[in-house]
C-alpha atoms as a PDB file:
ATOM      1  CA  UNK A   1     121.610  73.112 170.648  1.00  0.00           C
ATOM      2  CA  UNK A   2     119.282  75.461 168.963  1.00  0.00           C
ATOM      3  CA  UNK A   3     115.855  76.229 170.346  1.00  0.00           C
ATOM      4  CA  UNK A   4     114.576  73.972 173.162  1.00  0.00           C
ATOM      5  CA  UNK A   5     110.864  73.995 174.249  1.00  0.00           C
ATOM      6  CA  UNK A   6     109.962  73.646 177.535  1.00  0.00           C
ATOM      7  CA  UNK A   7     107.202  73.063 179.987  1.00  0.00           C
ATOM      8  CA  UNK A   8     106.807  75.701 182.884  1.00  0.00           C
ATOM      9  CA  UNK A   9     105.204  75.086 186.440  1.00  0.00           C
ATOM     10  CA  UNK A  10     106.031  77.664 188.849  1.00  0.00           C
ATOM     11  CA  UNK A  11     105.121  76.852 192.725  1.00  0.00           C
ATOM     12  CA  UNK A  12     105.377  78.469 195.739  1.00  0.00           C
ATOM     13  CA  UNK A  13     107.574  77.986 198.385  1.00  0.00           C
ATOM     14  CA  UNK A  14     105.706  77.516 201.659  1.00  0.00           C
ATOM     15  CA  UNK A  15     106.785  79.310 204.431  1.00  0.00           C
ATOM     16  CA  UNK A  16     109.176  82.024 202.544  1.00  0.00           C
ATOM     17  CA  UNK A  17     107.059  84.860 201.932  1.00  0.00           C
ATOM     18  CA  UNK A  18     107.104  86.142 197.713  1.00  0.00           C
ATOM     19  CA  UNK A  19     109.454  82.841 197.254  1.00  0.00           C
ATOM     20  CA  UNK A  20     108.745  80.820 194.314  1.00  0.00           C
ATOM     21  CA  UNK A  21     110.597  77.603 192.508  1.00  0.00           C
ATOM     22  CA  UNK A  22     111.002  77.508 188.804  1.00  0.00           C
ATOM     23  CA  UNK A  23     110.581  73.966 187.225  1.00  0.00           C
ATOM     24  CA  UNK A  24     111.521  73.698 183.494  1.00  0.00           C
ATOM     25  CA  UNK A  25     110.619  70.480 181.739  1.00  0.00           C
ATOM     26  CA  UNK A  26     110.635  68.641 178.861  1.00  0.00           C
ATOM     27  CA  UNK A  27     108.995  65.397 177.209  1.00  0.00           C
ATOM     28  CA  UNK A  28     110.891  62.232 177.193  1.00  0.00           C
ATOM     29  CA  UNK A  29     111.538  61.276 174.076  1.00  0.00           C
ATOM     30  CA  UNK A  30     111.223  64.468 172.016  1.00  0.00           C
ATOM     31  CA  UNK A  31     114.388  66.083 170.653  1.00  0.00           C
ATOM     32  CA  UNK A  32     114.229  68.924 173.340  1.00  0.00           C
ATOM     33  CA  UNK A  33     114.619  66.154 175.992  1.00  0.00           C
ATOM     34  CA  UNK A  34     117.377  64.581 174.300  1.00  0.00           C
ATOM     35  CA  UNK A  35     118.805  68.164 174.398  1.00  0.00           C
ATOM     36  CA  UNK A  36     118.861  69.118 177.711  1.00  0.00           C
ATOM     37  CA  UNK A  37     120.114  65.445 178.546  1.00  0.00           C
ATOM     38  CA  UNK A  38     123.363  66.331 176.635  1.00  0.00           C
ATOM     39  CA  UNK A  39     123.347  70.000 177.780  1.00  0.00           C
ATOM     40  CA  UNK A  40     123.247  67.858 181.291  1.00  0.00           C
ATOM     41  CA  UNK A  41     125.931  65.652 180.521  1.00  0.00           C
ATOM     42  CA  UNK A  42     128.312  68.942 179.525  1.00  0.00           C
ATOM     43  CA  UNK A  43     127.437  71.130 183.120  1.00  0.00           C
ATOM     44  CA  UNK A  44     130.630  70.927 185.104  1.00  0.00           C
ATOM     45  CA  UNK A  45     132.621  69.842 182.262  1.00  0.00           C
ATOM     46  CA  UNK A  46     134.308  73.005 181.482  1.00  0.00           C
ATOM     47  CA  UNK A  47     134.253  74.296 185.166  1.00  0.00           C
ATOM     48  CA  UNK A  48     135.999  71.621 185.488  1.00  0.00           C
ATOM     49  CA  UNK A  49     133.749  69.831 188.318  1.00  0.00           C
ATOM     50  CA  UNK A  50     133.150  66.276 187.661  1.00  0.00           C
ATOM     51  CA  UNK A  51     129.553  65.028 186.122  1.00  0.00           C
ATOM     52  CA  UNK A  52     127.302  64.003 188.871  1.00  0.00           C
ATOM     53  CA  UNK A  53     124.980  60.723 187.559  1.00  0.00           C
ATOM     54  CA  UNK A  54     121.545  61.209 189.325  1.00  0.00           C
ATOM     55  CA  UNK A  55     120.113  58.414 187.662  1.00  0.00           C
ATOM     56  CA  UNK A  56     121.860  56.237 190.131  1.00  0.00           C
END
């Protein structure tokens, strides 16, 4: 895939003391989008575990 360039927010997670979430995101319609949608459409794939569709 090469290098991918991503957008960082990280939040806190109320409730669960020094507990944060990591989002990672990228711009629709740039090539590091299109990236990570076909890094998506590969998780599971060699594990073996089918390809969940979230879109639907």
């Amino acid at each position: 895939m090469g290098t991918i360039v991503l957008g960082y927010q990280s939040l806190q997670v109320e409730g669960s003391a020094g507990q944060r979430l990591g989002v990672f995101t990228a711009e629709p319609g740039t090539p590091d989008y299109e990236a990570i949608v076909v890094l998506d459409g590969m998780a599971g794939q060699d594990a073996g575990h089918p390809v969940v569709d979230a879109t639907s």
